[in-house]
N, C-alpha and C. Protein backbone atom coordinates (compact mmCIF):
# COMPACT_ATOMS: atom_id res chain seq x y z
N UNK A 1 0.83 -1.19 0.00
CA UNK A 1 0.00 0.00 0.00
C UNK A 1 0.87 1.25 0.00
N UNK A 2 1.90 1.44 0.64
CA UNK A 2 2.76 2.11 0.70
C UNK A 2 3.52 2.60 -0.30
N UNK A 3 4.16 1.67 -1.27
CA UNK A 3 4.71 2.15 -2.21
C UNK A 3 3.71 2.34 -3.55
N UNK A 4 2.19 1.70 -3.44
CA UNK A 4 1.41 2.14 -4.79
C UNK A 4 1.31 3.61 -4.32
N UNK A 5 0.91 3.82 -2.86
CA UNK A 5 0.54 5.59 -2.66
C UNK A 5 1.90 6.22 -3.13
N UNK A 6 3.00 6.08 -2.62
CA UNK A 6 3.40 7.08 -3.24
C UNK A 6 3.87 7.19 -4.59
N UNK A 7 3.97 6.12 -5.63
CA UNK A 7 3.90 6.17 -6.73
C UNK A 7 2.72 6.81 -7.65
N UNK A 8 1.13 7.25 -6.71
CA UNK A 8 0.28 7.61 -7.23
C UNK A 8 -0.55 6.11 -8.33
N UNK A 9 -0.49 5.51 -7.79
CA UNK A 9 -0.64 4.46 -8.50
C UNK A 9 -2.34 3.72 -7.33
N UNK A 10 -1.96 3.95 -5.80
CA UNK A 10 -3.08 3.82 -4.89
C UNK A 10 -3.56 5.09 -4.59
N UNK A 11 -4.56 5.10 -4.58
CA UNK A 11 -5.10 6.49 -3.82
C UNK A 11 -5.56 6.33 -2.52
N UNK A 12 -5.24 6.85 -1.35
CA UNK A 12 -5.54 7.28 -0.14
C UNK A 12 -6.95 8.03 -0.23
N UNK A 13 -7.82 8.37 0.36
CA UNK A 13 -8.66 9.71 1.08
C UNK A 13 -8.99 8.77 2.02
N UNK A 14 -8.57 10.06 3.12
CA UNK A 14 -9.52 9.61 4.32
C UNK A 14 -8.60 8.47 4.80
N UNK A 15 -9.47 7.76 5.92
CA UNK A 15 -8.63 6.38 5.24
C UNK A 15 -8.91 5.10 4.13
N UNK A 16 -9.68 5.93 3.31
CA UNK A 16 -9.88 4.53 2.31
C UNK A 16 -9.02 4.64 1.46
N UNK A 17 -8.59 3.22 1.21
CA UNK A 17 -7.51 2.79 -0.55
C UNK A 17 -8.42 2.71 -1.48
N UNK A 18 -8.21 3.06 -2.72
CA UNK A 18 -8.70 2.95 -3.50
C UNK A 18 -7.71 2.90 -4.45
N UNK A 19 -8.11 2.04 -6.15
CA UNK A 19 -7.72 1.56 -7.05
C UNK A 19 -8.42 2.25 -8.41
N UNK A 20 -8.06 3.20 -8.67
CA UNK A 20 -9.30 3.42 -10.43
C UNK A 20 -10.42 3.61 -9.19
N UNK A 21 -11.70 2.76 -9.99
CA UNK A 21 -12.91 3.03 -9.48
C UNK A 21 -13.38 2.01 -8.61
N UNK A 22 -12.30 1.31 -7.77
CA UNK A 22 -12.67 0.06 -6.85
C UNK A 22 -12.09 0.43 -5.85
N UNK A 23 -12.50 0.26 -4.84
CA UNK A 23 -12.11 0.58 -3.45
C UNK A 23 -11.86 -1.06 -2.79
N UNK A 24 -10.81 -0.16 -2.60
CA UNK A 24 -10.06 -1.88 -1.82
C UNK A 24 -10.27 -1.99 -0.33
N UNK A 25 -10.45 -0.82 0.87
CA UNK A 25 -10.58 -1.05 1.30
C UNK A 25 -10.26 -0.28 2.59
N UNK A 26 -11.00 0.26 4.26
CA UNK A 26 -10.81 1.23 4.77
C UNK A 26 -9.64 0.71 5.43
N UNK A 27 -8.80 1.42 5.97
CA UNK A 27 -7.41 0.90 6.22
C UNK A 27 -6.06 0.05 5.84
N UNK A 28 -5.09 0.02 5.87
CA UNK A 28 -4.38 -0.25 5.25
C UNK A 28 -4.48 -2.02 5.51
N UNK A 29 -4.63 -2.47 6.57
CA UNK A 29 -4.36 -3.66 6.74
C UNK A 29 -6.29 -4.57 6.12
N UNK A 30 -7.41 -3.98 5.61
CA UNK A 30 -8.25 -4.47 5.33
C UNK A 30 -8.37 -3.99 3.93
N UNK A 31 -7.50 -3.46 3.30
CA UNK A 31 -6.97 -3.22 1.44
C UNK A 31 -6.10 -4.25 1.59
N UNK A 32 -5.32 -4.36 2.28
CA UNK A 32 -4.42 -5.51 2.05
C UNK A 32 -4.98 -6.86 1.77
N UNK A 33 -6.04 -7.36 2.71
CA UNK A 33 -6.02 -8.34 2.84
C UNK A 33 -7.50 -8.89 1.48
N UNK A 34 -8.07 -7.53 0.76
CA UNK A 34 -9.26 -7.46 0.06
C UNK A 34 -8.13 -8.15 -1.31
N UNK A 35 -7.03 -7.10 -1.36
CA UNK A 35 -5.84 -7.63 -2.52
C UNK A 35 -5.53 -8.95 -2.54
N UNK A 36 -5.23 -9.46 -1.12
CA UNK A 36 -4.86 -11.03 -0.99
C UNK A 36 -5.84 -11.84 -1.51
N UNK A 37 -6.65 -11.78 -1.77
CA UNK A 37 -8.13 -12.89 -1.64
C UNK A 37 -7.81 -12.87 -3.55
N UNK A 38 -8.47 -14.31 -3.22
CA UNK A 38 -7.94 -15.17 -4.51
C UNK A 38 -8.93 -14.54 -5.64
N UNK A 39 -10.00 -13.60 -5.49
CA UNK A 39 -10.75 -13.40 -6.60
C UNK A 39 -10.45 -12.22 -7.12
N UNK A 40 -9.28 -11.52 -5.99
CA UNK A 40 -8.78 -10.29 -6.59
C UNK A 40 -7.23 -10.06 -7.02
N UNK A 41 -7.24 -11.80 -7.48
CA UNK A 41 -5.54 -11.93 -7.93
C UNK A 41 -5.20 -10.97 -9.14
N UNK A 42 -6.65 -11.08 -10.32
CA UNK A 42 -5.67 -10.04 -11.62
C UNK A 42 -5.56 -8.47 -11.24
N UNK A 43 -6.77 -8.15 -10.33
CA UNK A 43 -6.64 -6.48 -9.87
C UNK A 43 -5.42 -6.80 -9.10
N UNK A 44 -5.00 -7.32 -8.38
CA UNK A 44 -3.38 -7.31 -7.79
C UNK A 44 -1.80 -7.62 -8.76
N UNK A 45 -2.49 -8.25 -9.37
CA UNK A 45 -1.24 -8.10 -10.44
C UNK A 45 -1.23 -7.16 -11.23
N UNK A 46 -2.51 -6.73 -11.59
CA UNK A 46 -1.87 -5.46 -12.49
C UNK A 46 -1.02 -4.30 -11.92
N UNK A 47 -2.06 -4.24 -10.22
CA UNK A 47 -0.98 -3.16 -9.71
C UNK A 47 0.17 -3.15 -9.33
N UNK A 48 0.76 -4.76 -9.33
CA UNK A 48 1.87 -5.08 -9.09
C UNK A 48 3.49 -4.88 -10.24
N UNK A 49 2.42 -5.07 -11.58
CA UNK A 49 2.95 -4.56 -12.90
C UNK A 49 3.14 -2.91 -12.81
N UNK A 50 2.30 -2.58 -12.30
CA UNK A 50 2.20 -1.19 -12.43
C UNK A 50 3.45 -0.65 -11.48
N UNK A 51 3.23 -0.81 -10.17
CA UNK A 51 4.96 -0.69 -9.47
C UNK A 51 5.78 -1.05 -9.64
N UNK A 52 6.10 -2.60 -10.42
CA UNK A 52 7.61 -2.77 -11.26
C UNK A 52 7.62 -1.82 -12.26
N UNK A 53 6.73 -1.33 -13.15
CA UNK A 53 7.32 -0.25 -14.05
C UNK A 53 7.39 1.02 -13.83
N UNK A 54 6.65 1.91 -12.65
CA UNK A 54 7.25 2.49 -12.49
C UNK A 54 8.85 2.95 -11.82
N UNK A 55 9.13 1.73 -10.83
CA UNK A 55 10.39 1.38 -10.09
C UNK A 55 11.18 0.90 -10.95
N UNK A 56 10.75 0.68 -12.33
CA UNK A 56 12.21 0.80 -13.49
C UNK A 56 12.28 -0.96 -13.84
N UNK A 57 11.52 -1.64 -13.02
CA UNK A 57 11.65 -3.08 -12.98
C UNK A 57 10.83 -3.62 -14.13
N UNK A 58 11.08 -4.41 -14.90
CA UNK A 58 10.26 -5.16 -16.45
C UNK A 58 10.24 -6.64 -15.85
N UNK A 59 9.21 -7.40 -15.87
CA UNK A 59 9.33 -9.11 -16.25
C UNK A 59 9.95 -9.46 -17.38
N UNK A 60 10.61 -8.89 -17.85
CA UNK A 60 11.06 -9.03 -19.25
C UNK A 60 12.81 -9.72 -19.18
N UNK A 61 12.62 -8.49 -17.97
CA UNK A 61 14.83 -8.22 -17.39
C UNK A 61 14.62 -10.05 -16.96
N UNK A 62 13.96 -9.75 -15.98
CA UNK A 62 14.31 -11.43 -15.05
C UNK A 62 14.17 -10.75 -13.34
N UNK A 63 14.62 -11.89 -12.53
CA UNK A 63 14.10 -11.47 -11.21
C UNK A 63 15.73 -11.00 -10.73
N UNK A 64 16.47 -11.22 -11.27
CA UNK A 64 17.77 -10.38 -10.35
C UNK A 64 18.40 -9.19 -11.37
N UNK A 65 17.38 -8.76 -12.71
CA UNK A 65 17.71 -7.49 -12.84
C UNK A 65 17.86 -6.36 -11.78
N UNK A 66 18.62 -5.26 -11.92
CA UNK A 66 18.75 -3.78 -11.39
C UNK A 66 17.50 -3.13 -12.09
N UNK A 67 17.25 -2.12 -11.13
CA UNK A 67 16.19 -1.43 -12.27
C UNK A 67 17.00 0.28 -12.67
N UNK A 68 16.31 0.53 -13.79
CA UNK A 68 16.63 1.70 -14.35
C UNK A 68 17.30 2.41 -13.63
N UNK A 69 18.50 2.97 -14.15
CA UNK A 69 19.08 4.38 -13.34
C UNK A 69 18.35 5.52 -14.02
N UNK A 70 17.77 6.10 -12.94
CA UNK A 70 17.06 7.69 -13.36
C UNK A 70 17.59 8.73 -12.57
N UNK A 71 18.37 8.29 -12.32
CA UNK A 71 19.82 9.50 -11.58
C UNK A 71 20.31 10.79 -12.81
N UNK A 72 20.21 9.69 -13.91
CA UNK A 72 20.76 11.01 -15.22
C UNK A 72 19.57 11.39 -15.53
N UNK A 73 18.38 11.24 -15.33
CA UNK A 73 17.27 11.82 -16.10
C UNK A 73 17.27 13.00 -15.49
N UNK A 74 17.36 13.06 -13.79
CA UNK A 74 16.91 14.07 -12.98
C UNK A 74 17.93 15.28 -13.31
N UNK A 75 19.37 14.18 -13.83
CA UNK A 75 20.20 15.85 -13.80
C UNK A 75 19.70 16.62 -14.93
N UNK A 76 19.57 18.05 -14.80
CA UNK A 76 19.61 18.89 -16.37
C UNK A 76 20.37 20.26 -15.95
């Protein structure tokens, strides 16, 4: 939950998580556990896709790729 919020990827208000237009759930530990449940495995993988790419990470690299350096992007 932590790292979709601050990627902007989870949305916070209040204390509800929310996903797009699905609400996962009031507090962090009852979004968590709405994600865990086996009928909400593809809404969890996508957002899980969604934080490897923004964190620079691809299924593509493999599991002991590095992810992206964006150290040179930031310089200008």
């Amino acid at each position: 939950m932590n790292v979709g919020g601050e990627l902007g990827i989870i949305e916070k208000s209040g204390s509800w998580y929310s996903y797009g237009d699905t609400q996962l759930g009031q507090g962090k530990e009852s979004a968590g556990q709405f994600l865990k449940e086996k009928k909400n495995s593809a809404l969890r993988g996508e957002i899980e896709r969604k934080i490897r790419d923004k964190l620079g990470f691809s299924e593509k690299r493999g599991k002991n790729s590095k992810p992206k350096n964006h150290s040179q992007e930031r310089k200008s």
